[in-house]
C-alpha atoms as a PDB file:
ATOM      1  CA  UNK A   1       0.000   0.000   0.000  1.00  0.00           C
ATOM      2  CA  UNK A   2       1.535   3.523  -0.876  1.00  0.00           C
ATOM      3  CA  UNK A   3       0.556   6.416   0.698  1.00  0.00           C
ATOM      4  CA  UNK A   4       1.235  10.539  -0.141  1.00  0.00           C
ATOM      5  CA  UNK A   5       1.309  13.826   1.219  1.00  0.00           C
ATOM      6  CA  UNK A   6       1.883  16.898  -0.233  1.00  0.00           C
ATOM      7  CA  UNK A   7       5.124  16.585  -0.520  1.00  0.00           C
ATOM      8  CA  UNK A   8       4.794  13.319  -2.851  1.00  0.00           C
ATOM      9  CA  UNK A   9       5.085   9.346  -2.039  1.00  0.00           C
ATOM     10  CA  UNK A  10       5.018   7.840   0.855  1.00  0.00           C
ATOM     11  CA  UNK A  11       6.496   4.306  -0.159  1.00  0.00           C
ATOM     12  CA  UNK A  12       6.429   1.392   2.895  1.00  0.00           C
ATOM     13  CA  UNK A  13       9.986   0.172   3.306  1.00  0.00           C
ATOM     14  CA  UNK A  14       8.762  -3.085   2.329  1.00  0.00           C
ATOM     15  CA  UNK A  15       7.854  -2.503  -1.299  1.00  0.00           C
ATOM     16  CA  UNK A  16      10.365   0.393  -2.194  1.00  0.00           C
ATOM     17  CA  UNK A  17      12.968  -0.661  -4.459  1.00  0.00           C
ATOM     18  CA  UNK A  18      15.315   1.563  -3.224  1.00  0.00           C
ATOM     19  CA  UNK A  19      14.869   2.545   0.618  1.00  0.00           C
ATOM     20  CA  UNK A  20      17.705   5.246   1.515  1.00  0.00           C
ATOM     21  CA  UNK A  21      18.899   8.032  -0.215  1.00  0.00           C
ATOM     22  CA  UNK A  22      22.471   9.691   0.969  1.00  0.00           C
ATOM     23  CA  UNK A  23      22.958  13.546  -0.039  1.00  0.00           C
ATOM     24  CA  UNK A  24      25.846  14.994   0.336  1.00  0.00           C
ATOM     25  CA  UNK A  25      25.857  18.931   1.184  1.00  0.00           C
ATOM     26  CA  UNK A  26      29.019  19.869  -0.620  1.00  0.00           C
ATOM     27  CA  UNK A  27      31.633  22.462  -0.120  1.00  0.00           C
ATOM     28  CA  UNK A  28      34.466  22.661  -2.034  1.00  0.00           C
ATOM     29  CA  UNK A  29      36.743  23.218   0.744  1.00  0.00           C
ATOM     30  CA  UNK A  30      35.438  19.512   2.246  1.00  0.00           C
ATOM     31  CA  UNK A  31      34.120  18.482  -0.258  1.00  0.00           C
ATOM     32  CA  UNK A  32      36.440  15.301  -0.830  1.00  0.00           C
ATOM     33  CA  UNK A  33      35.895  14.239   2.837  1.00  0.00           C
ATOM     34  CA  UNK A  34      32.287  14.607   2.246  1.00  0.00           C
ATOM     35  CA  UNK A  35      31.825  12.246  -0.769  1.00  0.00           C
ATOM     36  CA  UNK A  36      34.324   9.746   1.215  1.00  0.00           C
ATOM     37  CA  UNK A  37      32.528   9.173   3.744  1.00  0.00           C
ATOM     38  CA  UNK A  38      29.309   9.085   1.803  1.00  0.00           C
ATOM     39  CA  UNK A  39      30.097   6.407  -0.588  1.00  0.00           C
ATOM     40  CA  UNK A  40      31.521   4.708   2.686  1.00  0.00           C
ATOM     41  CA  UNK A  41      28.101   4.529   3.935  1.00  0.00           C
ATOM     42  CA  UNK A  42      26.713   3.526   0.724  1.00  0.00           C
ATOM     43  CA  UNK A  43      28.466   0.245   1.235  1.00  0.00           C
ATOM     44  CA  UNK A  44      28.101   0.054   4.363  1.00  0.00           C
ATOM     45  CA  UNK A  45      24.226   0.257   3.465  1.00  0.00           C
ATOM     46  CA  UNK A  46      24.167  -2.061   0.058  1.00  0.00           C
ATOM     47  CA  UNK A  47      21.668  -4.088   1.728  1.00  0.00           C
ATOM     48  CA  UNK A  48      19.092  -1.474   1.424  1.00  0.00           C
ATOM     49  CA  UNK A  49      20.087  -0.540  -2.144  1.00  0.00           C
ATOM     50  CA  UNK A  50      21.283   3.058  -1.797  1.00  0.00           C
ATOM     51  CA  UNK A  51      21.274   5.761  -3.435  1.00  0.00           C
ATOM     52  CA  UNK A  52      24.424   8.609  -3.383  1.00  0.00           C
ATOM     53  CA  UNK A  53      22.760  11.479  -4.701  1.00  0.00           C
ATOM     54  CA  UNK A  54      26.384  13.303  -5.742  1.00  0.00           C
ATOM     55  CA  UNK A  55      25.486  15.658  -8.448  1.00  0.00           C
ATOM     56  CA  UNK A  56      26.400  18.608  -8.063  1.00  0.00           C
ATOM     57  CA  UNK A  57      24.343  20.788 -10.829  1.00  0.00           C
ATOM     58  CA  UNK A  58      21.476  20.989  -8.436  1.00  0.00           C
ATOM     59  CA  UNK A  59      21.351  22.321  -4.853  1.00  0.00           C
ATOM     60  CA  UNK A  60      20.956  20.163  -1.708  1.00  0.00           C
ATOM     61  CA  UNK A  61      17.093  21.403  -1.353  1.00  0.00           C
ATOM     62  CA  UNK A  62      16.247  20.678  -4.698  1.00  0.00           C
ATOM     63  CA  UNK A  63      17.365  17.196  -4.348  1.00  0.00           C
ATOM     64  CA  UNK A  64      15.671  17.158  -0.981  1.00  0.00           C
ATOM     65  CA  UNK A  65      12.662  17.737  -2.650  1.00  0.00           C
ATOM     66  CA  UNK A  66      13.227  15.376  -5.549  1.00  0.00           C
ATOM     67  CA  UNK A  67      13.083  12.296  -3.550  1.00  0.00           C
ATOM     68  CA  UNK A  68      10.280  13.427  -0.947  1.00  0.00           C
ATOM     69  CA  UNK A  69       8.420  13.182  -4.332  1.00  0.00           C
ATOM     70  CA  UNK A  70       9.370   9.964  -5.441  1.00  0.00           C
ATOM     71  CA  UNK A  71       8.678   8.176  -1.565  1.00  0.00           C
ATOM     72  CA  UNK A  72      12.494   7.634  -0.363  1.00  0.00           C
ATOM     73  CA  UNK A  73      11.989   6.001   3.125  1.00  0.00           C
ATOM     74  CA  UNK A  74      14.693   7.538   4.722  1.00  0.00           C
ATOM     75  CA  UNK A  75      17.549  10.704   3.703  1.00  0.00           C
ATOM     76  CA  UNK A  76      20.766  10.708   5.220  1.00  0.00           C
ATOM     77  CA  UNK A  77      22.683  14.147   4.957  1.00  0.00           C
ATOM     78  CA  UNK A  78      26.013  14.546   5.490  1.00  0.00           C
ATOM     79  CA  UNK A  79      27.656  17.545   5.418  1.00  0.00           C
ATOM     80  CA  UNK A  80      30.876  19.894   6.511  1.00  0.00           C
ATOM     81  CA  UNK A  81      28.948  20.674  10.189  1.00  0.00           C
ATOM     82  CA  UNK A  82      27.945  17.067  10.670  1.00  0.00           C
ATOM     83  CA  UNK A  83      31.899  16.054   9.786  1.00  0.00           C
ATOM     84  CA  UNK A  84      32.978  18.398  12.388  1.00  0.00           C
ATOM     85  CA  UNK A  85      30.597  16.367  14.991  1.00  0.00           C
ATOM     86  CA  UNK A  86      30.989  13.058  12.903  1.00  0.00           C
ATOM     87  CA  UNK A  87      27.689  12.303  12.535  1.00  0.00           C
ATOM     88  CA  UNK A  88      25.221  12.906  10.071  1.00  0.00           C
ATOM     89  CA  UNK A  89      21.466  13.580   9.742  1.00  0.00           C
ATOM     90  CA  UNK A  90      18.712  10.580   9.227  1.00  0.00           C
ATOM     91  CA  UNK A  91      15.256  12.342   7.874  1.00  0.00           C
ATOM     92  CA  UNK A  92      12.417   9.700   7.591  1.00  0.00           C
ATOM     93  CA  UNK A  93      10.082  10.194   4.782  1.00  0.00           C
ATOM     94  CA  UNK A  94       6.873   9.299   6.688  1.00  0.00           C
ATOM     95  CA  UNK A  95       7.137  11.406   9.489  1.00  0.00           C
ATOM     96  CA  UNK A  96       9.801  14.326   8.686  1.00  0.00           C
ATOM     97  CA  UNK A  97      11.264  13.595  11.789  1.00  0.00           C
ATOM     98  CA  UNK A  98      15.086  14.193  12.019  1.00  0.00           C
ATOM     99  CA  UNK A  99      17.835  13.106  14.160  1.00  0.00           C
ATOM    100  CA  UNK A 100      21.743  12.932  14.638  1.00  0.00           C
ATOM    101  CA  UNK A 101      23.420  10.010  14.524  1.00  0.00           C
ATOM    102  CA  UNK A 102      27.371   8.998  14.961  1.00  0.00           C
ATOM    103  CA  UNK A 103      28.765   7.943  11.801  1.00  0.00           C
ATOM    104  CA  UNK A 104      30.370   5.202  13.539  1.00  0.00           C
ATOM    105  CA  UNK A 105      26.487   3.500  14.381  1.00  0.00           C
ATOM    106  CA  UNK A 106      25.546   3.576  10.879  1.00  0.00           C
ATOM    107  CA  UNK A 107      25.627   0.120  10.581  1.00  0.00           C
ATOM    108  CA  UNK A 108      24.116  -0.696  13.807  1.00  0.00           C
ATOM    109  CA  UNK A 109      21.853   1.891  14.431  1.00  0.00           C
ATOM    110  CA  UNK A 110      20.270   2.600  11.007  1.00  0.00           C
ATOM    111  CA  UNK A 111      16.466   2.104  11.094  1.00  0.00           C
ATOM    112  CA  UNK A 112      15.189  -1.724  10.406  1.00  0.00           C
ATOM    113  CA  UNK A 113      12.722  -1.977   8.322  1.00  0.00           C
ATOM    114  CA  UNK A 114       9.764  -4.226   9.658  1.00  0.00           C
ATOM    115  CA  UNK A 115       6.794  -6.426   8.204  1.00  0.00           C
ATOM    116  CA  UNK A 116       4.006  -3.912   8.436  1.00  0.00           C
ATOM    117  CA  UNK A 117       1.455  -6.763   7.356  1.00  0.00           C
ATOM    118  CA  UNK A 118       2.841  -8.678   9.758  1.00  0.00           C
ATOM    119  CA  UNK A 119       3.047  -6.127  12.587  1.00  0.00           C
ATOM    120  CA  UNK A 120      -0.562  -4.489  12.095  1.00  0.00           C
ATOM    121  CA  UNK A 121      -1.735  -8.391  12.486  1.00  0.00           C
ATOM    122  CA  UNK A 122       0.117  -8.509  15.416  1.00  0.00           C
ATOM    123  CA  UNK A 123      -1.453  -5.410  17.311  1.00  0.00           C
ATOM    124  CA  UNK A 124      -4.651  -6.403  16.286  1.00  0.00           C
ATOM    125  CA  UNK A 125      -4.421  -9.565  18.314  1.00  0.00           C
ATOM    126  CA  UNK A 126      -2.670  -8.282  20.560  1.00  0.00           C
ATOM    127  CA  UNK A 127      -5.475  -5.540  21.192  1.00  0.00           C
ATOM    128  CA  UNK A 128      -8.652  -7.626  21.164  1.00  0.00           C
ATOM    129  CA  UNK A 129      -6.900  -9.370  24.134  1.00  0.00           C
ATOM    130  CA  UNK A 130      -5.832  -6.507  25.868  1.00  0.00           C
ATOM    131  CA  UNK A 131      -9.788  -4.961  25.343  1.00  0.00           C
ATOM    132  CA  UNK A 132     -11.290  -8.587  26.879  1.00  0.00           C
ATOM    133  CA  UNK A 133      -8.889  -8.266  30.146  1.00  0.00           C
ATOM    134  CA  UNK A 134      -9.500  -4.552  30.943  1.00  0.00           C
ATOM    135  CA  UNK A 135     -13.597  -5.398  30.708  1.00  0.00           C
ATOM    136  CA  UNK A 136     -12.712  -8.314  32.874  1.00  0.00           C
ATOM    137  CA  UNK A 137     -10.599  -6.362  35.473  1.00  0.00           C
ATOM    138  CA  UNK A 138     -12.846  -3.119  35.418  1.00  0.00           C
ATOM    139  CA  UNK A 139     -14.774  -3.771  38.205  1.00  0.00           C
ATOM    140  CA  UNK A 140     -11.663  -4.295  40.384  1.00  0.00           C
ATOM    141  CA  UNK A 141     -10.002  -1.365  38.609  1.00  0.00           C
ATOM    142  CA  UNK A 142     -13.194   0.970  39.504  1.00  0.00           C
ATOM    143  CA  UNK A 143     -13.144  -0.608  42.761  1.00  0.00           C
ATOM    144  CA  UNK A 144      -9.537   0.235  44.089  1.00  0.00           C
ATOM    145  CA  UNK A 145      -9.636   3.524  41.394  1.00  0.00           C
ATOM    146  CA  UNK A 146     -11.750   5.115  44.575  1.00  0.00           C
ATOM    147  CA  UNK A 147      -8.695   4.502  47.317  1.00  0.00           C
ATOM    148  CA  UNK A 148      -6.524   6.588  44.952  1.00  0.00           C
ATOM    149  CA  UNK A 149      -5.651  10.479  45.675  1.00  0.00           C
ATOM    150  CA  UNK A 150      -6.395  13.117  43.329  1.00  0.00           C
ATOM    151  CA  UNK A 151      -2.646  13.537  42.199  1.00  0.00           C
ATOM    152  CA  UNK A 152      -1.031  14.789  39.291  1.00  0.00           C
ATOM    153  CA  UNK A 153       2.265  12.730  39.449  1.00  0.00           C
ATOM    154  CA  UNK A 154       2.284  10.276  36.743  1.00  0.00           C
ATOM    155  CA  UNK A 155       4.232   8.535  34.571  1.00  0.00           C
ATOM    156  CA  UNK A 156       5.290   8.090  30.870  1.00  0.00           C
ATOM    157  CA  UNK A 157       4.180   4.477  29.959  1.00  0.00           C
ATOM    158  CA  UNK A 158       5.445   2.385  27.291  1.00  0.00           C
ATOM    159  CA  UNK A 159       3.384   1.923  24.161  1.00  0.00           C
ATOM    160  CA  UNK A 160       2.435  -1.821  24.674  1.00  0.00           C
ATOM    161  CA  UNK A 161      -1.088  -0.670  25.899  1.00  0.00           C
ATOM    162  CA  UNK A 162      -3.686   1.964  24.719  1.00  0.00           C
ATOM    163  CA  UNK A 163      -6.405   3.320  27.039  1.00  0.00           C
ATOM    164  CA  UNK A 164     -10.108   4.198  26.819  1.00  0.00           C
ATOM    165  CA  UNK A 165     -12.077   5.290  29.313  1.00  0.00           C
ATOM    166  CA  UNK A 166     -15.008   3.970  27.563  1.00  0.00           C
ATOM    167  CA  UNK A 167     -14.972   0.010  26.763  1.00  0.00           C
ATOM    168  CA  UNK A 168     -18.015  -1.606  25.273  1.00  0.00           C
ATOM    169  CA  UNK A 169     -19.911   1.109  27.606  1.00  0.00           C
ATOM    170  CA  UNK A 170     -18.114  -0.424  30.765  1.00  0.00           C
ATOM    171  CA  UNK A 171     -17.147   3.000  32.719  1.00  0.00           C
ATOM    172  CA  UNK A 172     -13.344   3.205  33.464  1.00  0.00           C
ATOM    173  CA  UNK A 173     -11.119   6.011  35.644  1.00  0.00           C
ATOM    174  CA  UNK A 174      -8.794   8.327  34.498  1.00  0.00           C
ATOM    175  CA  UNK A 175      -5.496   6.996  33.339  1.00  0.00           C
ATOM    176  CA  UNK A 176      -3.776   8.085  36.168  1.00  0.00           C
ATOM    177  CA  UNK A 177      -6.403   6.376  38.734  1.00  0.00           C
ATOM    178  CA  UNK A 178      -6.685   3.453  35.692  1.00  0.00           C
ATOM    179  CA  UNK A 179      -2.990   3.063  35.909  1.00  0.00           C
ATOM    180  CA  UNK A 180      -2.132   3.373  39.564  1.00  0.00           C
ATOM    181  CA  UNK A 181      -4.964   0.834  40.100  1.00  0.00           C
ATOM    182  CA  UNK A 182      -3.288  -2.109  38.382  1.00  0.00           C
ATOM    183  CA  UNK A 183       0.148  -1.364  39.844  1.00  0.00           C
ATOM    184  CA  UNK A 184      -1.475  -0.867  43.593  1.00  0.00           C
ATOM    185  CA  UNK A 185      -2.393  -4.881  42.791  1.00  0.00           C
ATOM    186  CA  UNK A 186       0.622  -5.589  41.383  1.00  0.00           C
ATOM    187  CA  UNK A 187      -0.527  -5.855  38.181  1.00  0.00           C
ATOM    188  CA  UNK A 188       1.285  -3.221  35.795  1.00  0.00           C
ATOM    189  CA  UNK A 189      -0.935  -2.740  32.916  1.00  0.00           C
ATOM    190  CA  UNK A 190       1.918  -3.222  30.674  1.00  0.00           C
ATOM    191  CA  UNK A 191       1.102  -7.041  30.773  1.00  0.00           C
ATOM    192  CA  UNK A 192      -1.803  -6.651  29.842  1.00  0.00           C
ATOM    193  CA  UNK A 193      -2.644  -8.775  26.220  1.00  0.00           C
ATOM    194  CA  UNK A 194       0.450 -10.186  25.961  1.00  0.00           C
ATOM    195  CA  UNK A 195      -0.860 -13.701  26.602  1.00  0.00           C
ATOM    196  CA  UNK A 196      -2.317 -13.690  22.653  1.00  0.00           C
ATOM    197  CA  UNK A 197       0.976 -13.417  21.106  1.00  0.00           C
ATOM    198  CA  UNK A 198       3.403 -16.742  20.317  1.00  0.00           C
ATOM    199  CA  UNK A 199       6.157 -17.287  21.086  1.00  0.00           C
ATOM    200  CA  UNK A 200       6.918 -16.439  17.021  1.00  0.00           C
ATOM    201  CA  UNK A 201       5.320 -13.213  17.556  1.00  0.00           C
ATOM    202  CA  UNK A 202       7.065 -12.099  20.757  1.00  0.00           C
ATOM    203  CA  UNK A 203      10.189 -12.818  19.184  1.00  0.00           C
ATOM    204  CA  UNK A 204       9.161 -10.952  16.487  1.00  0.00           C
ATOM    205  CA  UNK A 205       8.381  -7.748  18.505  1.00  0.00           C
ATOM    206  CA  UNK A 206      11.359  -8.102  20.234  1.00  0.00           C
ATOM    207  CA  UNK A 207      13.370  -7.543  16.879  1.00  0.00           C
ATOM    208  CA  UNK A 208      11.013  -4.845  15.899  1.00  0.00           C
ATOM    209  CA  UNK A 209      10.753  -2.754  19.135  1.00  0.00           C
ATOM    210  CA  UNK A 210      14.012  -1.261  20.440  1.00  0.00           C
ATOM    211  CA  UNK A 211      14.540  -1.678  24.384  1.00  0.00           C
ATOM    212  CA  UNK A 212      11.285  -4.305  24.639  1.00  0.00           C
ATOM    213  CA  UNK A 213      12.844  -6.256  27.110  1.00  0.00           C
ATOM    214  CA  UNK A 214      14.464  -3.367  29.241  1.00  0.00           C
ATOM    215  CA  UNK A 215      10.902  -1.897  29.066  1.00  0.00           C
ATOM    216  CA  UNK A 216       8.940  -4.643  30.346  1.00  0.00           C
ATOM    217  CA  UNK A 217      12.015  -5.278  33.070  1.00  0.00           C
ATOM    218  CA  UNK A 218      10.908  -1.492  34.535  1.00  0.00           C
ATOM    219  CA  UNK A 219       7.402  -2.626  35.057  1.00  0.00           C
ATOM    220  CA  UNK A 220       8.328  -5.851  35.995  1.00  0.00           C
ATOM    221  CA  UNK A 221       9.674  -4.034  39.072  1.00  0.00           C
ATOM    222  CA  UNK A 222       6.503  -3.750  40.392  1.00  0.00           C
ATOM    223  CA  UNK A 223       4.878  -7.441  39.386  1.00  0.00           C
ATOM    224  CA  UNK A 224       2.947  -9.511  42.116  1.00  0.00           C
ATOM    225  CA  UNK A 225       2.583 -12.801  41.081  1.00  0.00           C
ATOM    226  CA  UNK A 226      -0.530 -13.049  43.140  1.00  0.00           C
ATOM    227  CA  UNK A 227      -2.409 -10.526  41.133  1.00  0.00           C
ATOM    228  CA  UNK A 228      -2.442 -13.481  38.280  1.00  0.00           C
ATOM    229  CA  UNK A 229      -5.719 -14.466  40.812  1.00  0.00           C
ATOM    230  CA  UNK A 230      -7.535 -11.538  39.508  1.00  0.00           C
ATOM    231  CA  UNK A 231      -6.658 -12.224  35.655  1.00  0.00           C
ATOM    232  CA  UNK A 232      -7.049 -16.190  35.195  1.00  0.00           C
ATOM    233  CA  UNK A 233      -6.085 -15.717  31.033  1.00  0.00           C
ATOM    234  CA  UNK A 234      -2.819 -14.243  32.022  1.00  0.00           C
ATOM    235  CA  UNK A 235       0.054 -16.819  33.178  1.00  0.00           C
ATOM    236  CA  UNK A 236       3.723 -16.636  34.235  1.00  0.00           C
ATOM    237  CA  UNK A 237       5.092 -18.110  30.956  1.00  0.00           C
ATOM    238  CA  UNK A 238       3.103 -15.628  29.071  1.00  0.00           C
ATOM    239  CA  UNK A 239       5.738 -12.703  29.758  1.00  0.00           C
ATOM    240  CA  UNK A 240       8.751 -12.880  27.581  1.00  0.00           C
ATOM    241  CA  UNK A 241      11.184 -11.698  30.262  1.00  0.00           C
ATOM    242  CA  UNK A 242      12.057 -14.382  32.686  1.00  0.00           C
ATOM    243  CA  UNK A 243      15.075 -12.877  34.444  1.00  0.00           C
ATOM    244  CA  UNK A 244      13.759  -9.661  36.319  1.00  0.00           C
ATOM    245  CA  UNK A 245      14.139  -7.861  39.744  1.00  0.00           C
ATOM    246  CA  UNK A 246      10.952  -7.549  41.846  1.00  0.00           C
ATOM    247  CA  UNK A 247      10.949  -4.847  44.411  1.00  0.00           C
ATOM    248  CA  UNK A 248      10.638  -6.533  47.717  1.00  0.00           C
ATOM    249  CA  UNK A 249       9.186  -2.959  49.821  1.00  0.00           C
ATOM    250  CA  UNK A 250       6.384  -2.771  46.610  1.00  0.00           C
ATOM    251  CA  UNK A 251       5.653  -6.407  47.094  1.00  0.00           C
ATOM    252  CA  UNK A 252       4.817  -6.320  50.449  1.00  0.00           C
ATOM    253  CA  UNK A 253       2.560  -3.284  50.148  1.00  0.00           C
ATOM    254  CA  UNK A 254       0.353  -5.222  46.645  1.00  0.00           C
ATOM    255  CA  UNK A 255       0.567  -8.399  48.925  1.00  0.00           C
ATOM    256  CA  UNK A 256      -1.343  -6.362  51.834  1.00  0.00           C
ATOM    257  CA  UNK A 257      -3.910  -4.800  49.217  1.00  0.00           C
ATOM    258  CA  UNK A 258      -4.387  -8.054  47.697  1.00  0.00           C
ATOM    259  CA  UNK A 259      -5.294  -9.398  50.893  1.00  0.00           C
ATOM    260  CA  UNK A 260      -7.408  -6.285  51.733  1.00  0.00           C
ATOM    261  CA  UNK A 261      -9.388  -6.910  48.575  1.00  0.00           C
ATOM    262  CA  UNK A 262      -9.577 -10.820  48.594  1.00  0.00           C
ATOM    263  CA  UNK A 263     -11.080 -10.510  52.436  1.00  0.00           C
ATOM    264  CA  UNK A 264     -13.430  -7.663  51.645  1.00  0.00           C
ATOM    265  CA  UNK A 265     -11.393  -5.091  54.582  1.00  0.00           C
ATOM    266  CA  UNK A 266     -10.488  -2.037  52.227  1.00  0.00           C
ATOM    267  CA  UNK A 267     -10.376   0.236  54.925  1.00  0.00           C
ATOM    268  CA  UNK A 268      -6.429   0.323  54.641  1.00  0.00           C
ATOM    269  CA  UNK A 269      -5.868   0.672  50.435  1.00  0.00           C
ATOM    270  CA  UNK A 270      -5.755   4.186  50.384  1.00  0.00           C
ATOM    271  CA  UNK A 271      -2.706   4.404  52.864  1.00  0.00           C
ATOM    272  CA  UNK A 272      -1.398   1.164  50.768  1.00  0.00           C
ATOM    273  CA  UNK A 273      -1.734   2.957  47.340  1.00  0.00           C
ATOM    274  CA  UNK A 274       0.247   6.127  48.451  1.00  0.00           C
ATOM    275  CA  UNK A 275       3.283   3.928  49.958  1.00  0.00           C
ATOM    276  CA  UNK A 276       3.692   2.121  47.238  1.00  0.00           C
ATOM    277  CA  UNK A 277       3.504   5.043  44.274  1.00  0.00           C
ATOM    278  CA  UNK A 278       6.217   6.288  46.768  1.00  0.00           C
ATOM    279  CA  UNK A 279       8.210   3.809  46.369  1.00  0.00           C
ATOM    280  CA  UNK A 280       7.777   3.769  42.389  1.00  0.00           C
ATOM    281  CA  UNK A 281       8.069   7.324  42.531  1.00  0.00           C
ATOM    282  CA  UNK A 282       4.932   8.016  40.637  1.00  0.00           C
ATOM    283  CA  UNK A 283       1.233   7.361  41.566  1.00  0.00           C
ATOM    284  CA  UNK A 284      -0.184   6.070  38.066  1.00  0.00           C
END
């Protein structure tokens, strides 16, 4: 499927022929340097059949503009002020979004380019499991939702889960109150879903999505084991990380509200909540 803007093509990695374009911003005073190290990173790219964009009849933004129109995927610039920092500049078609990076992590650090069939079929499973747990958990989410403050002090979650306050007309909190909930039972709503995927397909989002593993490990932090009680579809082999350190103070403090919950005494969660979003050093 190809795409456009106003600036011309939008071609998906997977079906453009060629996927990176490197322009060199020349000067004649560096000029030799420049076109050295850009025909370095040509080979260093071959895979993703690249093209050096050296002529030098037509200016930098023309060219720019040339292959915005025909759907690049990705521009690399290099010029005499990214030499000096020995970097260059990575512009991605889709998004216009640009960023510095060493000339040294070419290799390892250029973009991969990723099954987007394969990936959209992913996140659809992935979120018609996620929907069915947070309709089964809601009433316990509502429930402990009430025992947590009014506070701004939240945190930046990873994008494994999406949020709606509205599910199927089942009523949820805030995100901050939704959030705080699930790690108040141990539970960190990053977990959520990830029961649907295979082991094919976690291995697959683990190529695709830098730092998945270190990312799960931070919420991991806060897992209770015993909060699997409240989600029967969700078990211990379903998450991908197996080697992670559990807080032992935050444990305590989910085992306690657990039990609070479990034996119908609540009278305590509030004062539970707000000792352990200390500890995590952010409420929800």
């Amino acid at each position: 499927m190809t795409h456009s803007d106003n600036k011309g093509l939008i071609l998906p990695p997977k079906i453009a022929k060629n996927k990176i374009v490197i322009v060199p911003i020349i000067f004649e005073k560096a000029k030799t340097e420049i076109l050295k190290q850009a025909k370095k990173i040509k080979e260093q790219l071959k895979e993703f059949a690249v093209i050096l964009d050296d002529r030098e009849d037509y200016s930098p933004g023309w060219k720019f503009s040339e292959w915005e129109l025909k759907g690049i995927p990705l521009r690399i610039e290099i010029g005499p002020k990214d030499l000096e920092k020995n970097s260059v500049t990575i512009v991605k078609r889709n998004t216009g979004e640009k960023s510095q990076l060493k000339i040294k992590e070419i290799k390892t650090k250029t973009p991969n380019y990723i099954d987007e069939k394969k990936s959209l079929e992913i996140i659809k499973k992935y979120s018609d499991e996620y929907k069915k747990q947070v309709i089964s958990l809601a009433p316990l989410i509502n429930k402990v939702a009430k025992y947590i403050p009014n506070r701004r002090k939240r945190k930046l979650h990873i994008g494994l889960f999406g949020y709606s306050r509205d599910i199927d007309g089942i009523s949820l909190p805030r995100a901050i109150k939704f959030t705080a909930a699930l790690y108040s039972i141990g539970l960190p709503p990053e977990l959520l879903g990830l029961n649907a995927l295979s082991e094919r397909e976690v291995a697959f989002v683990k190529e695709s999505y830098v730092n998945f593993e270190g990312d799960l490990n931070a919420s991991l932090r806060y897992f209770n084991k015993k909060s699997l009680v409240f989600l029967p579809s969700l078990k211990l082999k379903n998450i991908p990380v197996k080697d992670y350190y559990v807080d032992e103070g935050h444990l305590k403090i989910t085992n306690d509200i657990i039990e609070a919950l479990t034996t119908n005494k609540p009278d305590h969660i509030n004062e539970f909540a707000l000792r352990a979003a200390n500890i995590r050093r952010f409420l929800g």
